[in-house]
N, C-alpha and C. Protein backbone atom coordinates (compact mmCIF):
# COMPACT_ATOMS: atom_id res chain seq x y z
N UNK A 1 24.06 65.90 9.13
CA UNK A 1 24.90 64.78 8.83
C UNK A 1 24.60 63.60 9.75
N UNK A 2 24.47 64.10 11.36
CA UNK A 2 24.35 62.73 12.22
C UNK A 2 22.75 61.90 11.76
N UNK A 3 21.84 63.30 11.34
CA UNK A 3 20.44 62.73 10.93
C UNK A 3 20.63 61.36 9.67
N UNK A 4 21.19 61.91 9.04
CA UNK A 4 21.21 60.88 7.73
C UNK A 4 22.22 59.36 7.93
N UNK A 5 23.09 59.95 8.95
CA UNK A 5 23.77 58.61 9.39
C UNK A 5 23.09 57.54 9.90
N UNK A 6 21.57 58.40 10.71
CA UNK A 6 21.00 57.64 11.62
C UNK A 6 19.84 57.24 10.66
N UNK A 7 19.39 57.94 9.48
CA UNK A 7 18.59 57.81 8.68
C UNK A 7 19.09 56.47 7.98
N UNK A 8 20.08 55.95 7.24
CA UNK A 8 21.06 55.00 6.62
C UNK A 8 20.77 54.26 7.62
N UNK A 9 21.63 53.97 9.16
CA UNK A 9 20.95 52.48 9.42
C UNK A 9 20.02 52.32 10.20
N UNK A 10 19.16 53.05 10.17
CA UNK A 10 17.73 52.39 10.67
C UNK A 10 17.45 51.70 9.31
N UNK A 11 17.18 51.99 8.11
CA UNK A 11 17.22 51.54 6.73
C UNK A 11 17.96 50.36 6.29
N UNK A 12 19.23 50.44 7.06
CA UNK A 12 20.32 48.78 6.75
C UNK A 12 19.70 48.27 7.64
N UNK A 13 19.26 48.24 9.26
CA UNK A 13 19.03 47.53 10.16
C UNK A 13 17.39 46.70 9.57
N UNK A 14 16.89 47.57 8.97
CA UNK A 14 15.27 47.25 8.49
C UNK A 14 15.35 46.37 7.14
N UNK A 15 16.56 46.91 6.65
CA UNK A 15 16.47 45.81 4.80
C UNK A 15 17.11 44.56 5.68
N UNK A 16 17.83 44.32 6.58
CA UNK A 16 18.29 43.29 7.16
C UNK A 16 17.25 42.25 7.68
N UNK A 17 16.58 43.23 8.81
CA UNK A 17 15.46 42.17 9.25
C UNK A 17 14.30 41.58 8.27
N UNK A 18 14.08 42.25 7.26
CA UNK A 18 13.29 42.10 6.13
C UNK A 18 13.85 40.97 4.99
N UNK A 19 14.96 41.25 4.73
CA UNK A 19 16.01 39.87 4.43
C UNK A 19 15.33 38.68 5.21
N UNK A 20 15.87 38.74 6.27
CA UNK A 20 15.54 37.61 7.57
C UNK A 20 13.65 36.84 7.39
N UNK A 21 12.83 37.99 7.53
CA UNK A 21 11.69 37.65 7.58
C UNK A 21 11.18 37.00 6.33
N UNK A 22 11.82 37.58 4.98
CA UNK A 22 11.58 36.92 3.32
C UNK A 22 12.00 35.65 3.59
N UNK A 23 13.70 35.42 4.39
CA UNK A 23 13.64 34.07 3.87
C UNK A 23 13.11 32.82 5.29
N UNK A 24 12.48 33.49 5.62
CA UNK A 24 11.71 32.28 6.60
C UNK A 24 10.16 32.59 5.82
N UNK A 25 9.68 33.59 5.52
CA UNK A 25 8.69 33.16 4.63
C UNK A 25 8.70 32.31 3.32
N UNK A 26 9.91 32.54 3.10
CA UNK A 26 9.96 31.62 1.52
C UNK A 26 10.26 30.09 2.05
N UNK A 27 11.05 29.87 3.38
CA UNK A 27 11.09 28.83 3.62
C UNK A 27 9.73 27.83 4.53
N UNK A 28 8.32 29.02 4.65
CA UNK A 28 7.26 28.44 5.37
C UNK A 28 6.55 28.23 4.08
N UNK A 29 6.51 28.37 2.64
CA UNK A 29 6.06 28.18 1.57
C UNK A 29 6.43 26.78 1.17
N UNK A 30 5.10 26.17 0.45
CA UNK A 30 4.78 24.90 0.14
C UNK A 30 6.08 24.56 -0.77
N UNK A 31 6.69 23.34 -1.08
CA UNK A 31 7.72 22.93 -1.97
C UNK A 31 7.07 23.70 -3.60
N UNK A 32 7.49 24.10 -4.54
CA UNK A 32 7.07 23.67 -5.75
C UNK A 32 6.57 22.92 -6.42
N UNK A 33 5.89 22.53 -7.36
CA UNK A 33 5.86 21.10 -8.23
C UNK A 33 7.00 20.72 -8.41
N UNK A 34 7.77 21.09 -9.04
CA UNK A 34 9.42 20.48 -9.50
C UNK A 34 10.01 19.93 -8.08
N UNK A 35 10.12 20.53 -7.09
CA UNK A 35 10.76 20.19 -5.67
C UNK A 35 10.11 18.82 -4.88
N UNK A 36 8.37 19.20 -5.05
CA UNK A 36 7.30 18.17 -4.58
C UNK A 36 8.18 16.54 -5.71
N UNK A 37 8.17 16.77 -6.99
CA UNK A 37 8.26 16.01 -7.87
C UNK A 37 9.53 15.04 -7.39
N UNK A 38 10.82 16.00 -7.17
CA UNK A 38 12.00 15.00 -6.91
C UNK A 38 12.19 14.63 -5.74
N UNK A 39 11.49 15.29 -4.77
CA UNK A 39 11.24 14.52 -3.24
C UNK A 39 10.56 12.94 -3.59
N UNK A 40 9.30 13.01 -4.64
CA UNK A 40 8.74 11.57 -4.46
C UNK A 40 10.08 10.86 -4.47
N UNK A 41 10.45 11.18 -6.09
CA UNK A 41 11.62 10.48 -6.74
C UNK A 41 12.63 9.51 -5.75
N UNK A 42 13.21 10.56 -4.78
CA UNK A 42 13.98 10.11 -4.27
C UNK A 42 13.44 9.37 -2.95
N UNK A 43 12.12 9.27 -2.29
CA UNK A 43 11.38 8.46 -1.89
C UNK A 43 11.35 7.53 -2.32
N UNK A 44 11.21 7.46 -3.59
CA UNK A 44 10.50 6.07 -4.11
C UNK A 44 12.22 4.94 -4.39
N UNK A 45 12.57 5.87 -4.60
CA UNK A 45 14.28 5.08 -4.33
C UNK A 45 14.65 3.99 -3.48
N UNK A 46 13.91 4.84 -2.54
CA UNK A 46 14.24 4.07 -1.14
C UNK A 46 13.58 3.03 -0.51
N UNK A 47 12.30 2.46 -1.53
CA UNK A 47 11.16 1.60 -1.04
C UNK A 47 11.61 0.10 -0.92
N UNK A 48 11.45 -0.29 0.32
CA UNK A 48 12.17 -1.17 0.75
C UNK A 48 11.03 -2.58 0.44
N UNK A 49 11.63 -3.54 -0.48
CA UNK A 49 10.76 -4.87 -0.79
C UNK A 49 10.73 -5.85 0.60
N UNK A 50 9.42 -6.22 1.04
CA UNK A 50 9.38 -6.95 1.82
C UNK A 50 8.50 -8.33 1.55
N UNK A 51 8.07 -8.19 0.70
CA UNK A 51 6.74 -9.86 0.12
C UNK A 51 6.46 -9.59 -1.00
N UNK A 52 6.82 -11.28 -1.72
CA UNK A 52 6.57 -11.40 -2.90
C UNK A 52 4.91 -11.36 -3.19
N UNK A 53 3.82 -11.11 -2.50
CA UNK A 53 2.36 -11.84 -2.72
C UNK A 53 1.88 -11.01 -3.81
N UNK A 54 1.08 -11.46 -4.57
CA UNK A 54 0.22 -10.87 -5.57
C UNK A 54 -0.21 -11.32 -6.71
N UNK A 55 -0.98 -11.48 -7.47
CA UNK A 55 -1.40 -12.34 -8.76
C UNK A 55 -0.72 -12.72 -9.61
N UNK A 56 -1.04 -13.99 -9.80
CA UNK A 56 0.01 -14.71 -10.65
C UNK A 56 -0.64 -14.41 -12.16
N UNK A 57 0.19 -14.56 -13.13
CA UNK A 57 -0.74 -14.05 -14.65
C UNK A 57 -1.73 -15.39 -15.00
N UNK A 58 -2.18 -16.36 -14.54
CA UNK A 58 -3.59 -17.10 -14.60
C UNK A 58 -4.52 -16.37 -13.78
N UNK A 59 -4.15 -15.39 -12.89
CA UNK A 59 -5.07 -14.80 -12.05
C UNK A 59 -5.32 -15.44 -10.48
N UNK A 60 -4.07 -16.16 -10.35
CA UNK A 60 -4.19 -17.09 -9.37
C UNK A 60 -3.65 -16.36 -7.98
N UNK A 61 -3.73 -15.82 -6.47
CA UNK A 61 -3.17 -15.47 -5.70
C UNK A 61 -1.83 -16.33 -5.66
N UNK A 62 -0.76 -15.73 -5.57
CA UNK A 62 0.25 -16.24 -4.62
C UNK A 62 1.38 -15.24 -3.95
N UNK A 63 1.78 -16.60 -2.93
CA UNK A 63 2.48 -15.68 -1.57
C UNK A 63 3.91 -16.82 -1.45
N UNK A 64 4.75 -16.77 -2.41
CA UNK A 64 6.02 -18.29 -2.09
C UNK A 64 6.16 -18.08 -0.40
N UNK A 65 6.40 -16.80 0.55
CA UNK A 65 6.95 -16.71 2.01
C UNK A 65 6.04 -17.52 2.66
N UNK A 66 4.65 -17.94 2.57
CA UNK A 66 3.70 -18.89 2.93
C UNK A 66 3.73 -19.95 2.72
N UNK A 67 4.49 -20.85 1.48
CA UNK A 67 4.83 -22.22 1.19
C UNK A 67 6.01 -22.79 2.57
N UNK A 68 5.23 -23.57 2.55
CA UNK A 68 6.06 -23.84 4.16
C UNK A 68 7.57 -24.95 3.37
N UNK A 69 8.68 -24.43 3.93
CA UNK A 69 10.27 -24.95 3.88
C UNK A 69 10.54 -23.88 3.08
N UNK A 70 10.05 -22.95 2.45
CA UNK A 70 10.39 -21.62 2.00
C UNK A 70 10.89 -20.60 2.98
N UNK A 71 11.97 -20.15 2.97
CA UNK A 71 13.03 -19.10 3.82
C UNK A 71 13.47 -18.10 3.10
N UNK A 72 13.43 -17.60 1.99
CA UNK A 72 13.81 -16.74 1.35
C UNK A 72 13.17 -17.01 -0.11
N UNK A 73 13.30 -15.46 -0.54
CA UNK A 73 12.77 -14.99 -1.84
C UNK A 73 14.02 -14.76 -3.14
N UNK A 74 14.25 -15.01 -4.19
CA UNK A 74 14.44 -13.90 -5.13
C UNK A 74 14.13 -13.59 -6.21
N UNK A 75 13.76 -12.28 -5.99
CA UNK A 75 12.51 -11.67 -7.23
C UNK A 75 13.34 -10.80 -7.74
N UNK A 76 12.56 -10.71 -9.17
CA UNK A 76 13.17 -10.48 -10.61
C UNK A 76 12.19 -9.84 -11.43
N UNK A 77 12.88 -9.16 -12.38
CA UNK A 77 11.76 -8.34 -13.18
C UNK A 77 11.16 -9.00 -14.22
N UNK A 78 10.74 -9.48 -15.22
CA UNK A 78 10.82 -10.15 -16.64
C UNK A 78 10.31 -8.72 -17.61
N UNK A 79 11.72 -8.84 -18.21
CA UNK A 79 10.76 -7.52 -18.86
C UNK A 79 10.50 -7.99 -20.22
N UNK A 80 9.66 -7.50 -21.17
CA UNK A 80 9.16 -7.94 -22.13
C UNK A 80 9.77 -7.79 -23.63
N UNK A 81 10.70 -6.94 -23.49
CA UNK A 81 11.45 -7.00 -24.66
C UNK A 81 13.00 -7.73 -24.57
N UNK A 82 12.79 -8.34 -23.49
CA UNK A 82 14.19 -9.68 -23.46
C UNK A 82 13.36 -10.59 -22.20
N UNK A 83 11.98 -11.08 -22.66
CA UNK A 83 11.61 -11.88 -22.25
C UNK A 83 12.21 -13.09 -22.31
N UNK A 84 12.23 -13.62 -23.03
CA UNK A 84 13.14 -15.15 -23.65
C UNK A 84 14.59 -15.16 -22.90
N UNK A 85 14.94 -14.12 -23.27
CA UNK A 85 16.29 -13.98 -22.52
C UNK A 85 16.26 -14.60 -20.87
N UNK A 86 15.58 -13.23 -20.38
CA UNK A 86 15.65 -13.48 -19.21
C UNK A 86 15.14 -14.89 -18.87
N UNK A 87 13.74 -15.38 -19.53
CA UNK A 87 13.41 -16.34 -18.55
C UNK A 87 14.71 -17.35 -18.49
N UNK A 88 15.36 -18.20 -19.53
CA UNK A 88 16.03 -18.78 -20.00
C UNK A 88 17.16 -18.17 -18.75
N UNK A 89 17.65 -17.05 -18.31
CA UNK A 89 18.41 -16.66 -17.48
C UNK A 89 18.15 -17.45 -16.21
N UNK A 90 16.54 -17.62 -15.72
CA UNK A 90 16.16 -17.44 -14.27
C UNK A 90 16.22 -18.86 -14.46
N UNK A 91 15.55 -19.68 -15.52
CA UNK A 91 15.02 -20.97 -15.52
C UNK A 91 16.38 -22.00 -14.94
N UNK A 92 17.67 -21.07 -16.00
CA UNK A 92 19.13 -21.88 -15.57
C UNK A 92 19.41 -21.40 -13.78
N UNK A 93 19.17 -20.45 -13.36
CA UNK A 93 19.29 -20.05 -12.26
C UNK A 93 18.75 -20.94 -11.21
N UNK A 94 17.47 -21.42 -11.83
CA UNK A 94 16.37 -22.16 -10.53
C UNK A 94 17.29 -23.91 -10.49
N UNK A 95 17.77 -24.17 -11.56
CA UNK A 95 18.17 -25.38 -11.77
C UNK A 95 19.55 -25.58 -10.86
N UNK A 96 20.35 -24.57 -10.94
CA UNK A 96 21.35 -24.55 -9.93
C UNK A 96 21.41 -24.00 -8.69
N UNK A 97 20.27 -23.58 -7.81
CA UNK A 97 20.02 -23.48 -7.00
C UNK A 97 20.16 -24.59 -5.79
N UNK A 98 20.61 -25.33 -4.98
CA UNK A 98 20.92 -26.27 -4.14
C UNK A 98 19.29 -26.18 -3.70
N UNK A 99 18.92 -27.84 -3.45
CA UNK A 99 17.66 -27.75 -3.11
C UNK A 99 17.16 -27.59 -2.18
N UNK A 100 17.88 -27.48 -0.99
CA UNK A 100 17.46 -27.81 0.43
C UNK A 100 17.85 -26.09 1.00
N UNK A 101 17.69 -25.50 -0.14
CA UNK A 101 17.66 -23.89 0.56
C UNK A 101 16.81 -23.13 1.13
N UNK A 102 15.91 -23.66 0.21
CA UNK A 102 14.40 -22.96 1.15
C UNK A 102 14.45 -21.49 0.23
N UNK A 103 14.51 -21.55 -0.92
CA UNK A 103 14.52 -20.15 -1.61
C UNK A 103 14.17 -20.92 -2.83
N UNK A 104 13.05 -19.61 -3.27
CA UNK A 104 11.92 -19.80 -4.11
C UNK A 104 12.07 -18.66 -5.53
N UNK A 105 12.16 -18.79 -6.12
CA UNK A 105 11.88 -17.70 -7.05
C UNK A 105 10.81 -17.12 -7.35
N UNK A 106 10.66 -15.54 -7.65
CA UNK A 106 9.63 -15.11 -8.49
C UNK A 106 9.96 -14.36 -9.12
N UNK A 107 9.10 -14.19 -10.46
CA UNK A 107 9.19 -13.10 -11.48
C UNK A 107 8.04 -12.60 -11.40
N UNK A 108 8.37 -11.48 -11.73
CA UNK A 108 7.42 -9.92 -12.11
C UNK A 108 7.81 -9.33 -13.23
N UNK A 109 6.39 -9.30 -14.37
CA UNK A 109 6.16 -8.89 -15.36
C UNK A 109 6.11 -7.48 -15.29
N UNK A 110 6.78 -7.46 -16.46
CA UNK A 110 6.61 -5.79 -16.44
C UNK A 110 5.53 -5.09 -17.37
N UNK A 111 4.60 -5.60 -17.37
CA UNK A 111 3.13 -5.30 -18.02
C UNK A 111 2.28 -6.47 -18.51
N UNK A 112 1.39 -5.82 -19.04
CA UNK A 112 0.36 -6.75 -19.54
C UNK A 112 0.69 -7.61 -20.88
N UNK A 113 2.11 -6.90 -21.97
CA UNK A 113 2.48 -8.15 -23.12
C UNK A 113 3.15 -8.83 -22.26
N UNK A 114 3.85 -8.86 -21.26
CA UNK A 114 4.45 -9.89 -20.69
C UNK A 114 3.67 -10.84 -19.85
N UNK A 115 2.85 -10.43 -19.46
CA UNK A 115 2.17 -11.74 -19.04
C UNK A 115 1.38 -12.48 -20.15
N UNK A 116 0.83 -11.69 -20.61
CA UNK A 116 0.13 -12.66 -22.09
C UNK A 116 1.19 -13.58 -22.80
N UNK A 117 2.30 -13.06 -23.07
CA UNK A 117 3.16 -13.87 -23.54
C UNK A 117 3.65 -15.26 -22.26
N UNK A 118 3.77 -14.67 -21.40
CA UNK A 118 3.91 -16.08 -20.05
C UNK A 118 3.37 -16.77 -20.11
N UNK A 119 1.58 -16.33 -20.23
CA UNK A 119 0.41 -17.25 -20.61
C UNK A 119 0.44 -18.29 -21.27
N UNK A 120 1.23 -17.85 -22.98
CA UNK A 120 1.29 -18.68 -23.36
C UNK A 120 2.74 -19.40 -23.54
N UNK A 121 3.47 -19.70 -22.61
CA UNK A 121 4.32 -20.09 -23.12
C UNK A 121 4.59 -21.42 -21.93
N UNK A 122 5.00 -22.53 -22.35
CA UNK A 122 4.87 -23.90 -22.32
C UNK A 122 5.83 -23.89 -20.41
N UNK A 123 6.90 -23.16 -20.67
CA UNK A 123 8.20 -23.12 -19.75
C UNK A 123 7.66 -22.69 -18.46
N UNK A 124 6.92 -21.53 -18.60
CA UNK A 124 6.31 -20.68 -17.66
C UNK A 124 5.65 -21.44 -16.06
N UNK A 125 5.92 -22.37 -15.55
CA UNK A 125 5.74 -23.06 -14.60
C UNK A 125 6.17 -23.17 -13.46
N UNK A 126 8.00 -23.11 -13.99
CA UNK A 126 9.15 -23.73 -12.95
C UNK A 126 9.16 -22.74 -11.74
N UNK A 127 8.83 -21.21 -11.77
CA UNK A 127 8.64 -20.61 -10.50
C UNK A 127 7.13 -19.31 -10.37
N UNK A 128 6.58 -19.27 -9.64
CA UNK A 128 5.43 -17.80 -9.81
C UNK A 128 6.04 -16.85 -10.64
N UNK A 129 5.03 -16.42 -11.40
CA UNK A 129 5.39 -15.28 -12.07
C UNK A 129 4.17 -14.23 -11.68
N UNK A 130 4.29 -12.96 -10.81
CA UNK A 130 3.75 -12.20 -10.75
C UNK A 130 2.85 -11.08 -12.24
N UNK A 131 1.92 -10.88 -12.04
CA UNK A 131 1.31 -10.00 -12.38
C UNK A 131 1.08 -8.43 -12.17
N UNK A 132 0.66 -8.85 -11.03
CA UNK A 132 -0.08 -8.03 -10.15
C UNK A 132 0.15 -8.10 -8.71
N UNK A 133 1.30 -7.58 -8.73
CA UNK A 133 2.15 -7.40 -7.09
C UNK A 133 1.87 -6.04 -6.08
N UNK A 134 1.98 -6.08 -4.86
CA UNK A 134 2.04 -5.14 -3.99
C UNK A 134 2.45 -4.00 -4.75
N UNK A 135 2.10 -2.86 -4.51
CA UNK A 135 2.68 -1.80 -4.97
C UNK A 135 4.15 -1.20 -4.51
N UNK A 136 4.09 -1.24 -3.24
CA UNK A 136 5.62 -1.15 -2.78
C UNK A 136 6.56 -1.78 -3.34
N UNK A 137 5.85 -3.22 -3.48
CA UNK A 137 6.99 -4.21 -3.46
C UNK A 137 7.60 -4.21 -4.90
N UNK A 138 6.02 -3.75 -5.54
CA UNK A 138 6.40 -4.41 -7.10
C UNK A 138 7.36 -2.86 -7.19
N UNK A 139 7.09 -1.58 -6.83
CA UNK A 139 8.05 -0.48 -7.17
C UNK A 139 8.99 -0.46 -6.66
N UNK A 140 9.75 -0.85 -5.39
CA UNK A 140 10.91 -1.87 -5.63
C UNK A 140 11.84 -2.48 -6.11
N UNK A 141 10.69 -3.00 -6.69
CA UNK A 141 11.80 -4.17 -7.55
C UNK A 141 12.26 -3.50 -8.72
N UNK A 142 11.00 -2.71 -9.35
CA UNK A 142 11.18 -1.82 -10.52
C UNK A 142 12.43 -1.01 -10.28
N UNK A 143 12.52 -0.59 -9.13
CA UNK A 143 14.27 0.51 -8.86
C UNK A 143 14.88 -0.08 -8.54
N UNK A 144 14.93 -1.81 -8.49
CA UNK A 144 16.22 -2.89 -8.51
C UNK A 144 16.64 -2.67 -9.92
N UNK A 145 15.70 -3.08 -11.06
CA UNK A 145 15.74 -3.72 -11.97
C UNK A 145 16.76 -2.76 -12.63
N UNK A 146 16.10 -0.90 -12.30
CA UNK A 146 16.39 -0.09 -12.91
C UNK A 146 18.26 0.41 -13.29
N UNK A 147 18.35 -0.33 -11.77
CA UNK A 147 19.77 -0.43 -11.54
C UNK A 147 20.40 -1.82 -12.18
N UNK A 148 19.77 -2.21 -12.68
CA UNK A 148 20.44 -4.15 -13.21
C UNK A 148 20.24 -4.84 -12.12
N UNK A 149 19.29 -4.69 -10.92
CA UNK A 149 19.46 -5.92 -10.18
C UNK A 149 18.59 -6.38 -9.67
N UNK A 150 18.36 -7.79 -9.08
CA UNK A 150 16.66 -8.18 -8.53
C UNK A 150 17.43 -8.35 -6.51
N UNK A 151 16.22 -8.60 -6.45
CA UNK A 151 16.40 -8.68 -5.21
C UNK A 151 16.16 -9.85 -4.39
N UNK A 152 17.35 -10.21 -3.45
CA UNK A 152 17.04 -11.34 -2.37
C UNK A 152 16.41 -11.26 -0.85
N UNK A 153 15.97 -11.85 -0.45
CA UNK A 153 14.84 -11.57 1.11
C UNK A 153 15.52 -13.04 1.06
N UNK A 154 16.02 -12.77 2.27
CA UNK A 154 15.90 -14.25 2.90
C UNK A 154 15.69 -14.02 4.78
N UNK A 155 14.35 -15.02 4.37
CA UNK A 155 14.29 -14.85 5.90
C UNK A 155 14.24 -16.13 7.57
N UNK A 156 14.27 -15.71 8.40
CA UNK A 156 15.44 -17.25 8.81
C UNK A 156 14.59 -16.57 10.42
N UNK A 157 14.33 -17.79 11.08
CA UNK A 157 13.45 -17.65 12.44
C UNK A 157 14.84 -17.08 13.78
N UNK A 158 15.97 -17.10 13.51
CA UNK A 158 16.72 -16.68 14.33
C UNK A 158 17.51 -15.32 13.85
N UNK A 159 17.36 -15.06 12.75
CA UNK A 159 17.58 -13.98 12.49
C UNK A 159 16.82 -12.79 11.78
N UNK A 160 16.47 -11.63 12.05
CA UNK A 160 15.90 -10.67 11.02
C UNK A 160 15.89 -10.80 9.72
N UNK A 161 14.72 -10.30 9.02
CA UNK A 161 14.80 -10.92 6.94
C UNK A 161 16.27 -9.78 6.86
N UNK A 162 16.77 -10.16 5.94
CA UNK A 162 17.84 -9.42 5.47
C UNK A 162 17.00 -9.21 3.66
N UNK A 163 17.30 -8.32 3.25
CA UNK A 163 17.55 -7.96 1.72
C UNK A 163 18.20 -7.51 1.24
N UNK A 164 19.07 -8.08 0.14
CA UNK A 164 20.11 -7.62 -1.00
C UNK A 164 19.63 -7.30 -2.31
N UNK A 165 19.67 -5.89 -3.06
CA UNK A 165 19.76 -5.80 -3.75
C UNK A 165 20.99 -6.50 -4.88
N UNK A 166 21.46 -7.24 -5.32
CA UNK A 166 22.31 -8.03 -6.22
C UNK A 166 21.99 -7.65 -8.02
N UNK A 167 23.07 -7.00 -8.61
CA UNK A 167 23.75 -6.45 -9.57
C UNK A 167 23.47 -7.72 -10.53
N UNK A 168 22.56 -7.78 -11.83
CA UNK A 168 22.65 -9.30 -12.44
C UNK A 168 22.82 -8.63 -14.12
N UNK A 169 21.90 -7.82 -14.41
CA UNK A 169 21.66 -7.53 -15.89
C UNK A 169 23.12 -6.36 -16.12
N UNK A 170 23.59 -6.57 -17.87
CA UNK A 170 24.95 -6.29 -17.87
C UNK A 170 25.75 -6.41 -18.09
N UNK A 171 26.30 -7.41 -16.44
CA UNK A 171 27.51 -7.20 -15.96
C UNK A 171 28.24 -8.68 -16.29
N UNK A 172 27.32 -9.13 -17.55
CA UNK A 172 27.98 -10.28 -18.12
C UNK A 172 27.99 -11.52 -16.60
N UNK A 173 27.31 -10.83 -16.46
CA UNK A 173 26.38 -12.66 -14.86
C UNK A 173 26.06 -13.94 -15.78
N UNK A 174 26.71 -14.90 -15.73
CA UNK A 174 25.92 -16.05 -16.03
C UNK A 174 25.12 -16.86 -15.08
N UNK A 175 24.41 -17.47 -14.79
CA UNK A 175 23.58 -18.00 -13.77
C UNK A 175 24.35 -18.96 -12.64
N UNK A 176 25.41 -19.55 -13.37
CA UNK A 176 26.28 -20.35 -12.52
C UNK A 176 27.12 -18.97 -11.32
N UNK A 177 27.21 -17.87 -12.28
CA UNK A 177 28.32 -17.35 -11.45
C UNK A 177 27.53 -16.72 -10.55
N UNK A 178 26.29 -16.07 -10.95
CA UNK A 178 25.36 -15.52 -9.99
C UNK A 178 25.20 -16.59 -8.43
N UNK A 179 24.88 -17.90 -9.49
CA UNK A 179 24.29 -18.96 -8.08
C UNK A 179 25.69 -19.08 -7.21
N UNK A 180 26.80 -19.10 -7.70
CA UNK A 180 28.22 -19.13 -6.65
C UNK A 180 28.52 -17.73 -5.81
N UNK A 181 27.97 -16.57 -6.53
CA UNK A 181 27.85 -15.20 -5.62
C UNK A 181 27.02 -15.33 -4.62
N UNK A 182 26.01 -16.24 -4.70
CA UNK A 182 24.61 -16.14 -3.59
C UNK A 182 25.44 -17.50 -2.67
N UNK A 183 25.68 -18.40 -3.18
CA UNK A 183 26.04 -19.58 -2.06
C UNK A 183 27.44 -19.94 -2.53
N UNK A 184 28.54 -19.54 -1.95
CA UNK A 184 30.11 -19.65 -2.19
C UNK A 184 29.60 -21.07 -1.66
């Protein structure tokens, strides 16, 4: 009887440590694909926009943070199936903007019909319209947009750039009320 007592937990003491050793091996094992997959995900969440620079759809470089009396950015998506919309959104936006702000607009196309269509369209002037942006920056903006919102950089020689993500597509924003949310 004492044999088998002693037989039993050497056996619990051994499925125990064996427990122990499985799950630090399962936890020294590579993520999954599925696990690898929603780690990017939620990486890419977090990609913080810092410069508008990158091809304009003529193929032209531009950088607005380099135009000198420029202090801030806000970039925007244009997406192509409420192209018209939006621009017509941003165009009223740029117009009520106070001029002596030192903030520049840009848009970013969200593919190649949207810039062809920019190409040709007469309006397409009043601020850069990206193409072909940073990758960070432009994925970014893409998980602004994704949420309804573009993003502001404003950056100022006495203080650190700040960036706001700002809530626009939606939430029934008209451009006046947007421009009074950004400058009460």
């Amino acid at each position: 009887m004492k044999r088998q007592v002693f037989v039993v937990s050497v056996e619990v003491v051994l499925i125990g440590l064996l427990s122990v050793y499985g799950w630090l091996l399962i936890d020294g094992l590579p993520p999954s694909r599925v696990t690898r997959e929603q780690i990017l995900i939620e990486t890419n969440k977090r990609l913080r926009f810092a410069d508008a620079s990158g091809i304009d759809v003529w193929g032209e470089r531009v950088n607005p943070l380099q135009v000198r009396g420029t202090n801030g950015i806000i970039a925007f998506l244009l997406r192509n199936a409420s192209l018209g919309r939006d621009l017509r959104f941003w165009q009223e936006v740029s117009g009520l903007i106070p001029k002596g702000s030192g903030i520049c607009l840009v848009g970013y196309c969200d593919g190649s019909a949207c810039a062809e269509a920019m190409r040709n369209n007469p309006l397409s002037g009043e601020f850069p319209i990206i193409e072909y942006g940073e990758i960070i920056d432009s994925q970014a903006l893409i998980n602004a947009d994704m949420e309804g919102a573009f993003i502001m950089v404003v950056k100022d020689k006495n203080v650190p750039s700040e960036t706001r993500v700002i809530r626009w597509r939606d939430l029934g924003q008209t451009p006046a009320s947007l421009v009074r949310s950004i400058w009460p």
